[in-house]
C-alpha atoms as a PDB file:
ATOM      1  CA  UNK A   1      85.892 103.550 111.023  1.00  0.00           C
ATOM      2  CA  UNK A   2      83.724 105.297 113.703  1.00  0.00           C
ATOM      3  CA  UNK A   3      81.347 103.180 115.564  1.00  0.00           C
ATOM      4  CA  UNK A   4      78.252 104.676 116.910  1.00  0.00           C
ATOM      5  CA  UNK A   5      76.074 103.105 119.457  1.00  0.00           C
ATOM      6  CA  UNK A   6      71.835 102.413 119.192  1.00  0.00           C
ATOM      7  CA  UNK A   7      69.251 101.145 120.931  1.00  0.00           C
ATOM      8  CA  UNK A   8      67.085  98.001 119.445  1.00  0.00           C
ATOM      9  CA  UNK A   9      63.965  97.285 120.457  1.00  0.00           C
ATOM     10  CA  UNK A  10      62.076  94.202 119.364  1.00  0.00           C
ATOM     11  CA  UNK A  11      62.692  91.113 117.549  1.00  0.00           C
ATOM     12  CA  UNK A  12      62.111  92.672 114.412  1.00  0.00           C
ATOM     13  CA  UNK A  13      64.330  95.202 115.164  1.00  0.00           C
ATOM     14  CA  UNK A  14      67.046  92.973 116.011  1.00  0.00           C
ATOM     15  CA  UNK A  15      66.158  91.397 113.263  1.00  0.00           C
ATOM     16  CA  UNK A  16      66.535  94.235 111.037  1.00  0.00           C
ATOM     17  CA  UNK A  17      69.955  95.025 112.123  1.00  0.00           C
ATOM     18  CA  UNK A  18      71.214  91.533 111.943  1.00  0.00           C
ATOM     19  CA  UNK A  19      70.663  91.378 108.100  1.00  0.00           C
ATOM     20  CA  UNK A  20      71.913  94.717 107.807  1.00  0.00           C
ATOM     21  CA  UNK A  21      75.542  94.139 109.711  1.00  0.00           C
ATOM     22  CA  UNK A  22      75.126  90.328 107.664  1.00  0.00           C
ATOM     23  CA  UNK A  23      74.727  92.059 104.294  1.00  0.00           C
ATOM     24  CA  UNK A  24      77.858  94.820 104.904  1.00  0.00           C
ATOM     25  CA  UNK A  25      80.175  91.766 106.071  1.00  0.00           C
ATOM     26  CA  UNK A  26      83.740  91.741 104.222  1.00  0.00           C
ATOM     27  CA  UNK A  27      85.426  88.832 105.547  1.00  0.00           C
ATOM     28  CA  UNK A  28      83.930  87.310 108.880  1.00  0.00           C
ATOM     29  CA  UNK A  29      80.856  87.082 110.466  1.00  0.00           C
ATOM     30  CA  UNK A  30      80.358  86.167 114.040  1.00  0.00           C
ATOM     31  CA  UNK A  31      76.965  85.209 115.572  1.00  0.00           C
ATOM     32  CA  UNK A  32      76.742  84.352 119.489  1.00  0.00           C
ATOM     33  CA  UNK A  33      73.489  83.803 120.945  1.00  0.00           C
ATOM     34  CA  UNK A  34      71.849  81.925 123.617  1.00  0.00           C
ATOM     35  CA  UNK A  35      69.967  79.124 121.251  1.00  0.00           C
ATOM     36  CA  UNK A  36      70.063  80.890 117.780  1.00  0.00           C
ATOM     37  CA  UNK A  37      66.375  81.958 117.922  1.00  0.00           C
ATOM     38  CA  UNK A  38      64.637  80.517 114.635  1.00  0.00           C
ATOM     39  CA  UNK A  39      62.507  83.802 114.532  1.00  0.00           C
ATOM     40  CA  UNK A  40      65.511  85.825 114.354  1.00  0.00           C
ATOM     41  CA  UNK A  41      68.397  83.847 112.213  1.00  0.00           C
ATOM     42  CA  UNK A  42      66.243  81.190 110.528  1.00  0.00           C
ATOM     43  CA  UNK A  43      64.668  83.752 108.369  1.00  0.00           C
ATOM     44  CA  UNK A  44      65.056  83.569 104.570  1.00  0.00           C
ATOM     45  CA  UNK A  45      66.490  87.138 103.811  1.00  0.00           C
ATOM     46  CA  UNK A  46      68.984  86.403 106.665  1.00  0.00           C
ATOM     47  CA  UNK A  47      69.573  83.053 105.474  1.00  0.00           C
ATOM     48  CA  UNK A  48      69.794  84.315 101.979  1.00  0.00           C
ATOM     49  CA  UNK A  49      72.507  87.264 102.782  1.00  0.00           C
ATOM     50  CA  UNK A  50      74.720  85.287 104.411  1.00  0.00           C
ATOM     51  CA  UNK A  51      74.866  82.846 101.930  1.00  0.00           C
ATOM     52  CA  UNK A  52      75.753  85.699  99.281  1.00  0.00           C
ATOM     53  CA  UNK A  53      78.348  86.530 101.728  1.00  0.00           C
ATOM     54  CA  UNK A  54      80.084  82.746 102.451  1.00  0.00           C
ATOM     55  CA  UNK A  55      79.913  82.497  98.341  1.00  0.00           C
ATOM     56  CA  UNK A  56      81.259  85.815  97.727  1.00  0.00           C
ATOM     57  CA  UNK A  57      85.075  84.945  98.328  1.00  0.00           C
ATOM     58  CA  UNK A  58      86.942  82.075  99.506  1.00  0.00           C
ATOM     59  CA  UNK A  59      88.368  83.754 102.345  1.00  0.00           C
ATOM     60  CA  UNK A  60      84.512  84.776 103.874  1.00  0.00           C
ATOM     61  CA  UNK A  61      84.052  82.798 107.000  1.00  0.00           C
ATOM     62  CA  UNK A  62      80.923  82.488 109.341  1.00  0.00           C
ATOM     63  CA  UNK A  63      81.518  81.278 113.174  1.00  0.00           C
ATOM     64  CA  UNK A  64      78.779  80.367 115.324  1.00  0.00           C
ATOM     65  CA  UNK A  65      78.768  80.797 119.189  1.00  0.00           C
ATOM     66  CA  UNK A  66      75.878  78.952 120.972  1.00  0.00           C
ATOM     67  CA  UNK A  67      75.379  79.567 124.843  1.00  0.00           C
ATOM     68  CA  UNK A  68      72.743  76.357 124.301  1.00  0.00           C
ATOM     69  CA  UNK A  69      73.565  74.262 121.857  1.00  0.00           C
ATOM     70  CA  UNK A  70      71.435  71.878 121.865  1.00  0.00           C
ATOM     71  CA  UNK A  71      68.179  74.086 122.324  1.00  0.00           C
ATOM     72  CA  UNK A  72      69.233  75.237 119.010  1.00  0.00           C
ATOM     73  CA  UNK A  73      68.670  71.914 117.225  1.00  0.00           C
END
């Protein structure tokens, strides 16, 4: 699989492409981020997709890396 490199510029835009690489997921999905920003991974479409995903097989797993933990809380 080629991989091709772009640009993102906003929050929705990060946004955007967060759902989209959630919603083509096969097995894993790994999210690191500073404090997991409410704006960006709290959203219910986001929310939503990877749920689909972590009920679409028993083998589908979702990790979590948080620079600041507890800011995320």
């Amino acid at each position: 699989m080629a991989s091709e490199s772009q640009q993102i510029f906003g929050r929705a835009a990060f946004a955007a492409v967060v759902r989209a690489l959630a919603g083509e997921a096969r097995q894993q999905i790994d999210l690191l981020s500073y404090d997991l920003d409410r704006n960006t991974y709290g959203s219910p479409e986001l929310v939503e997709t990877v749920k689909l995903f972590l009920l679409s097989s028993p083998a589908a797993r979702l990790r979590v890396l948080l620079n600041q933990p507890r800011q995320a809380v």
